[in-house]
Every structure is written in C-alpha cells, then in structure tokens.
C-alpha atoms as a PDB file:
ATOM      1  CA  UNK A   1      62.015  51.164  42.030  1.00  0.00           C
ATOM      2  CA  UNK A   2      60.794  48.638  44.509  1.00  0.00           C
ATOM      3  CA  UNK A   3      65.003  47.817  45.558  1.00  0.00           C
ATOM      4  CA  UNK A   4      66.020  51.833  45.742  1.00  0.00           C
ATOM      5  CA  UNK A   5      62.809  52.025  47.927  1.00  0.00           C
ATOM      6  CA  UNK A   6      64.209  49.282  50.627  1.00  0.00           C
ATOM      7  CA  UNK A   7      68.051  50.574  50.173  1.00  0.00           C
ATOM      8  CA  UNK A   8      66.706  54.304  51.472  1.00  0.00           C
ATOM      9  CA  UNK A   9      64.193  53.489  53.764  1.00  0.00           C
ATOM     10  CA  UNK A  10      67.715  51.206  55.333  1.00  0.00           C
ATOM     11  CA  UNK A  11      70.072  53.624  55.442  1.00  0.00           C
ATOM     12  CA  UNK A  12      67.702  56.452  56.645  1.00  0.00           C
ATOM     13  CA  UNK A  13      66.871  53.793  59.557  1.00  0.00           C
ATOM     14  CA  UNK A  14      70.561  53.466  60.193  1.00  0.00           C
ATOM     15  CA  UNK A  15      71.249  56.963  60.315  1.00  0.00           C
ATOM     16  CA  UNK A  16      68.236  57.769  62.861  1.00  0.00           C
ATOM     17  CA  UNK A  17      69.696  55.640  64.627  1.00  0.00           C
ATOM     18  CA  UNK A  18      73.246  56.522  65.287  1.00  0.00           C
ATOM     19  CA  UNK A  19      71.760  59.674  65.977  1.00  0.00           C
ATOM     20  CA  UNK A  20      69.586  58.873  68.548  1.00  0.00           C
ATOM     21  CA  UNK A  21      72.386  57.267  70.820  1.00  0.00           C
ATOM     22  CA  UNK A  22      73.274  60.821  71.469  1.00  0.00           C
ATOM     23  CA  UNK A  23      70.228  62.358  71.952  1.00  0.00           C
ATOM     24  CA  UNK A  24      69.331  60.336  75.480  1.00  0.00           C
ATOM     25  CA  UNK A  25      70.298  62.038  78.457  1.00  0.00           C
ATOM     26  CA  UNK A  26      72.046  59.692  81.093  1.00  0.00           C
ATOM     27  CA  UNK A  27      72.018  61.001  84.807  1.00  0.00           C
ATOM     28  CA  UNK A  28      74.869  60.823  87.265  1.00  0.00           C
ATOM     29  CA  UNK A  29      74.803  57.985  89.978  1.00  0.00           C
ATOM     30  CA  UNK A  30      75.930  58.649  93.489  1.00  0.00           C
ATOM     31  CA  UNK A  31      75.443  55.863  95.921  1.00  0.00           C
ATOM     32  CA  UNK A  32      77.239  55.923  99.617  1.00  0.00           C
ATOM     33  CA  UNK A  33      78.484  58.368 102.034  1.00  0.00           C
ATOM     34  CA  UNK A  34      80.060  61.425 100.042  1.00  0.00           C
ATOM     35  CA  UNK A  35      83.875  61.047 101.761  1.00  0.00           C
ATOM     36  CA  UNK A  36      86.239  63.736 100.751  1.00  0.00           C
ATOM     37  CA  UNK A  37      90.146  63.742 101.226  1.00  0.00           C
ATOM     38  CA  UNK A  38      88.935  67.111 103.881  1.00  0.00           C
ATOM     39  CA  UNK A  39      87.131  64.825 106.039  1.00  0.00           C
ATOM     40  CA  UNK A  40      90.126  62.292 106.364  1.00  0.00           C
ATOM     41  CA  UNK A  41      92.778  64.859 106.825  1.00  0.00           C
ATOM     42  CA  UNK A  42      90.837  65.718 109.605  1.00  0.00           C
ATOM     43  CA  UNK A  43      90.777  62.051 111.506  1.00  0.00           C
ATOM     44  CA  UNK A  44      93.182  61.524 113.995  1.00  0.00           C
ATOM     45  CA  UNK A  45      94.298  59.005 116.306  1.00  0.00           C
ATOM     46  CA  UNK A  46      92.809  58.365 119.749  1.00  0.00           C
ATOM     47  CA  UNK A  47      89.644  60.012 118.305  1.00  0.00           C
ATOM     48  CA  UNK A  48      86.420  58.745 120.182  1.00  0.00           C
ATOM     49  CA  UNK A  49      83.518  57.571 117.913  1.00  0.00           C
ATOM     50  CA  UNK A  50      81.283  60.638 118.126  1.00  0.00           C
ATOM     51  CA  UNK A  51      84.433  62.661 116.694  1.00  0.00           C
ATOM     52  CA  UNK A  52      84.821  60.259 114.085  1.00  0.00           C
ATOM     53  CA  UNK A  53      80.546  60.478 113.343  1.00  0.00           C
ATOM     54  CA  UNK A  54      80.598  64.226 113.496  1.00  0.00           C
ATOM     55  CA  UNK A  55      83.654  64.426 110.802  1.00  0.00           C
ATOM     56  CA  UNK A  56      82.933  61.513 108.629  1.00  0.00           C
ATOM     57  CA  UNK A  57      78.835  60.855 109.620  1.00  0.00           C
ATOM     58  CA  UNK A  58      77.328  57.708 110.196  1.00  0.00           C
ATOM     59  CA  UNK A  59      78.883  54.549 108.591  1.00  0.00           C
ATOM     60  CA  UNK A  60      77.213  53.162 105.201  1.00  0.00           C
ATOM     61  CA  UNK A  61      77.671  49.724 106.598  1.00  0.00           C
ATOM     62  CA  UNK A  62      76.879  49.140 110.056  1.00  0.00           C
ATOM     63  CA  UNK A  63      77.873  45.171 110.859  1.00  0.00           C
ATOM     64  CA  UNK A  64      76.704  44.189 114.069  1.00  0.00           C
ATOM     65  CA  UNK A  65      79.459  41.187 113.902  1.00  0.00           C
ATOM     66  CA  UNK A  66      82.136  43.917 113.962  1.00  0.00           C
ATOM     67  CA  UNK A  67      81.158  47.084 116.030  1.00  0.00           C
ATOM     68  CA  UNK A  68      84.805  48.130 115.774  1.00  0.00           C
ATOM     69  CA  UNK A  69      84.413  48.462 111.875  1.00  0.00           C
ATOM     70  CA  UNK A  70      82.876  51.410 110.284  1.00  0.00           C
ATOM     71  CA  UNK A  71      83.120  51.054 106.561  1.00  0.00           C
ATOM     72  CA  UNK A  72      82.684  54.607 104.332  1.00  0.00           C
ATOM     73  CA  UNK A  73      82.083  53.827 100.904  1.00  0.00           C
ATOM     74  CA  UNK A  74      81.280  55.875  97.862  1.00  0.00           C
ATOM     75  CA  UNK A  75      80.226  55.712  94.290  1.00  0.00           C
ATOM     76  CA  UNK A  76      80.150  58.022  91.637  1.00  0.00           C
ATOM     77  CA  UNK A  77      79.332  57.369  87.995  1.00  0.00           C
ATOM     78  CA  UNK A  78      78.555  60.264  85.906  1.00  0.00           C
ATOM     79  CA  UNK A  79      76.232  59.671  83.160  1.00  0.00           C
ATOM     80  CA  UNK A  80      79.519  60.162  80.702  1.00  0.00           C
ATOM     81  CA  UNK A  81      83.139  59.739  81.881  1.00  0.00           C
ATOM     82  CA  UNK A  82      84.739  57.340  84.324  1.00  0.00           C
ATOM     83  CA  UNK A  83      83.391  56.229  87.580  1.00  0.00           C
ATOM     84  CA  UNK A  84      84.645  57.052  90.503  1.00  0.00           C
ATOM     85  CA  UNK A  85      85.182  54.916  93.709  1.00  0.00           C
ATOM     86  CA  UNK A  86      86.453  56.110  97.638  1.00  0.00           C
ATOM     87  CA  UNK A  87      86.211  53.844 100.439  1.00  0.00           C
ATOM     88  CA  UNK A  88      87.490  54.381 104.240  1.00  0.00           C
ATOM     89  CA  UNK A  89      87.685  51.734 106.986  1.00  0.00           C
ATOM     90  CA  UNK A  90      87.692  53.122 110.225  1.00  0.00           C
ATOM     91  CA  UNK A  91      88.719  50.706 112.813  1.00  0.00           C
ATOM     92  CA  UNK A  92      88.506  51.314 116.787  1.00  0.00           C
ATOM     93  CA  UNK A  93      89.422  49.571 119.645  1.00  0.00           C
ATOM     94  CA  UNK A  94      87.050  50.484 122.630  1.00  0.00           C
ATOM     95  CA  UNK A  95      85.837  53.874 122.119  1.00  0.00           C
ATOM     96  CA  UNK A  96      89.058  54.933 120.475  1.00  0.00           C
ATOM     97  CA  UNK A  97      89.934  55.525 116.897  1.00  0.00           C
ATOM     98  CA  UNK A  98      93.351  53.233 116.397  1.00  0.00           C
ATOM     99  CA  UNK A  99      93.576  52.872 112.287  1.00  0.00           C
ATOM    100  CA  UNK A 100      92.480  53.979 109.298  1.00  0.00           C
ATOM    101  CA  UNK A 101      92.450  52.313 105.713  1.00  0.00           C
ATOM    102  CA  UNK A 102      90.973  52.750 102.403  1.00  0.00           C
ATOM    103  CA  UNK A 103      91.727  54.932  98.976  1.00  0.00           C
ATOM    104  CA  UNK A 104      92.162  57.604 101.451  1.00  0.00           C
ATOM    105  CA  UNK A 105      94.387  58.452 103.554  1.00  0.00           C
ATOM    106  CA  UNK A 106      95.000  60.775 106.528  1.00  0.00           C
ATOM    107  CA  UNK A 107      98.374  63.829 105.161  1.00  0.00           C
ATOM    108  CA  UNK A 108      97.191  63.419 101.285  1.00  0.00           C
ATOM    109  CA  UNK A 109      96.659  66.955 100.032  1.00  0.00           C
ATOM    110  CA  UNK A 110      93.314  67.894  98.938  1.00  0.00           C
ATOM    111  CA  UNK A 111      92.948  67.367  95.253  1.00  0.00           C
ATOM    112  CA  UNK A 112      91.956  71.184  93.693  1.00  0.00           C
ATOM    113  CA  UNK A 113      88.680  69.664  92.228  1.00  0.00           C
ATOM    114  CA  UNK A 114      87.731  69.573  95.897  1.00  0.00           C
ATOM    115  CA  UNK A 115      88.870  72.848  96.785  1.00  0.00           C
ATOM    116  CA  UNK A 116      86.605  74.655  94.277  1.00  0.00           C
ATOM    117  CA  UNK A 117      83.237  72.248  95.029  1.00  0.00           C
ATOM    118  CA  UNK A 118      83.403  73.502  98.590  1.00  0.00           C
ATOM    119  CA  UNK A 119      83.912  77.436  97.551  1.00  0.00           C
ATOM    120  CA  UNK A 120      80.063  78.748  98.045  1.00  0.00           C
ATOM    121  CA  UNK A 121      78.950  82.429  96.120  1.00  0.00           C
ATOM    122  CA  UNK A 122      76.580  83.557  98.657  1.00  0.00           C
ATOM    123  CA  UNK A 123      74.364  86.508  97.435  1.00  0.00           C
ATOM    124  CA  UNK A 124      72.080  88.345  99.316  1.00  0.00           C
ATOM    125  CA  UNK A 125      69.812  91.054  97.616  1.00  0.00           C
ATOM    126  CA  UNK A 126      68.651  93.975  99.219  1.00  0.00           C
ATOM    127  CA  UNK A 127      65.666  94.420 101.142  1.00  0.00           C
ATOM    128  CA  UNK A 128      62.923  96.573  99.795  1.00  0.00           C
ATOM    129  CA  UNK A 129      60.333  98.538 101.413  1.00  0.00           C
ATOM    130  CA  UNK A 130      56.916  97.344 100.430  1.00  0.00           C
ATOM    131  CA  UNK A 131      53.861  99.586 100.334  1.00  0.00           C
ATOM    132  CA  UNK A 132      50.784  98.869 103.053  1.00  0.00           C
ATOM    133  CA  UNK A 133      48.028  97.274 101.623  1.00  0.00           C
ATOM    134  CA  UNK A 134      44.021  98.123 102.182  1.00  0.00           C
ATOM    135  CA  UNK A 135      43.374  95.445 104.499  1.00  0.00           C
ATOM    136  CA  UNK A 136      46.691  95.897 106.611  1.00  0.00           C
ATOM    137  CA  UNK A 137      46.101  99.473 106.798  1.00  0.00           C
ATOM    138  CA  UNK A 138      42.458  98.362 107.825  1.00  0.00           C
ATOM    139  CA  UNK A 139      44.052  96.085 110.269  1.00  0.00           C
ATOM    140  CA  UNK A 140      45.512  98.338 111.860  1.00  0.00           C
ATOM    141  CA  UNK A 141      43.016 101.061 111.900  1.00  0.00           C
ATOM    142  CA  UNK A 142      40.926  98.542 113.698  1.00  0.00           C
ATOM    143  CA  UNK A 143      43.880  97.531 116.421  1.00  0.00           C
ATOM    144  CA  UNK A 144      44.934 101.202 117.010  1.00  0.00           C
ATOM    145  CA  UNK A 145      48.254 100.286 116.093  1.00  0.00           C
ATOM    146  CA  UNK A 146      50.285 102.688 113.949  1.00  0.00           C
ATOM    147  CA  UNK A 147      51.597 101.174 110.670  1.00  0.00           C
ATOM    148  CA  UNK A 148      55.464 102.232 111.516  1.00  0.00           C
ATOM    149  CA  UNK A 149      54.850  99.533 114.690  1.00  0.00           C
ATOM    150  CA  UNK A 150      55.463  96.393 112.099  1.00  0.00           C
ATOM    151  CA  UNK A 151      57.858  95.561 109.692  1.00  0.00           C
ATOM    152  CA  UNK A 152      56.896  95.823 106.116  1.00  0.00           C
ATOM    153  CA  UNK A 153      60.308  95.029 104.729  1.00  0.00           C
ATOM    154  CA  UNK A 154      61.237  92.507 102.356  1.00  0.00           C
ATOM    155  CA  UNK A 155      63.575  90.744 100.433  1.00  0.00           C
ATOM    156  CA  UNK A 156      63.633  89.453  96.781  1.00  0.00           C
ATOM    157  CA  UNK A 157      64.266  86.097  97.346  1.00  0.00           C
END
C-alpha cells in the first residue's frame, strides 16, 4: 500500500508539472530604437544630421570616439517565437550623411507585417449634450450669465 502510495503521489508530481510549464506567462522584450524598413527607405544621401535624427531619432549608441557613427540597434524577443534583430549604421562625414549599413537597407520594400502595424482605426464617438446641474445653474444665476453662454457638451471618451 505504502509503494502504490509513492508511485501516485510521483506521477501526479510529474504531471503537475509538465503542466505548469505552460501555464506561466512570458512577456515580450524590446530593447533599442524601434527601426523600421519605412524609416530607412526614407534616408538619403547628402542628408544633414538633424534629417537623419528627425527620420531615424536619436542614436542608441552615442560614442564620443566616433561622432561620425550613429549606431541604430534593435531587439525583439517575444515571450514565444523567434527573436528578432535590426541594426543600422549611419555614417557621416561633416554634417553630411555619406553611407549607410546594417540589416537594412535603403530600396528594400516594406515587409506587409509593417504595413498593417502602422494602419491606425481612429474612432471618435459623438458628442452628447449634458444636462445643467444645481450648482452650475446656481453659478450662473449668481454671475448673470445665461446657461446657453458655456458649453455643456461632451464626449464619451
């Protein structure tokens, strides 16, 4: 009785626990400047460094050895699935953009996972008309302003 006591008590133990590897909840990682194939297609040639900072923003890695380096680089591991790694060089000579390495590059087409994340639904609700309350209407019984003077409309956001 004793042995099929230890055998069950075993295999129930074993069986919690291959179920609990699925039960824990692992969160997605993103480390580094978000770069996008968008943002690249957009650099040019002969850009000056505050066209390059407004497309891309400011460099991850700022080395004050090489000014003329601006290193982009981006992580992404979801908490299940493969990780996924982008990294731009920008190099400039001067105050002008003269070459551009990485993953990335400037003419790829825009992968259609990237199309759709930048595709907003933007929904606005109607604006209701809410009733005065006593103390506004006291309000303005005591300013001798006429309750049609504000604006007592709303939205439900």
């Amino acid at each position: 009785m004793k042995k099929l006591l230890i055998i069950i008590t075993c295999i129930a133990s074993l069986g919690l626990a291959a179920c609990s590897t699925h039960i824990v909840h692992k969160l997605d990682v993103q480390q580094g400047n978000v770069v996008t194939q968008a943002q690249v297609n957009q650099l040019e040639p002969g850009m000056t460094r505050n066209q390059a900072r407004f497309i891309m923003g400011s460099p991850m890695v700022a080395d004050v050895f090489h000014q003329d380096r601006w290193d982009y680089v981006y992580l992404f591991e979801p908490g299940y699935g493969k990780a996924t790694r982008k990294r731009v060089t920008l190099f400039f000579d001067d105050d002008s953009l003269t070459r551009i390495e990485g993953t990335l590059r400037p003419g790829d087409p825009v992968p259609e996972d990237e199309v759709r994340s930048r595709q907003v639904n933007l929904v606005v609700p109607p604006e209701e008309r809410v009733e005065q309350g006593v103390l506004s209407k006291l309000w303005h019984w005591l300013t001798f302003r006429k309750a049609e003077e504000a604006d007592y409309t709303t939205s439900t956001r």
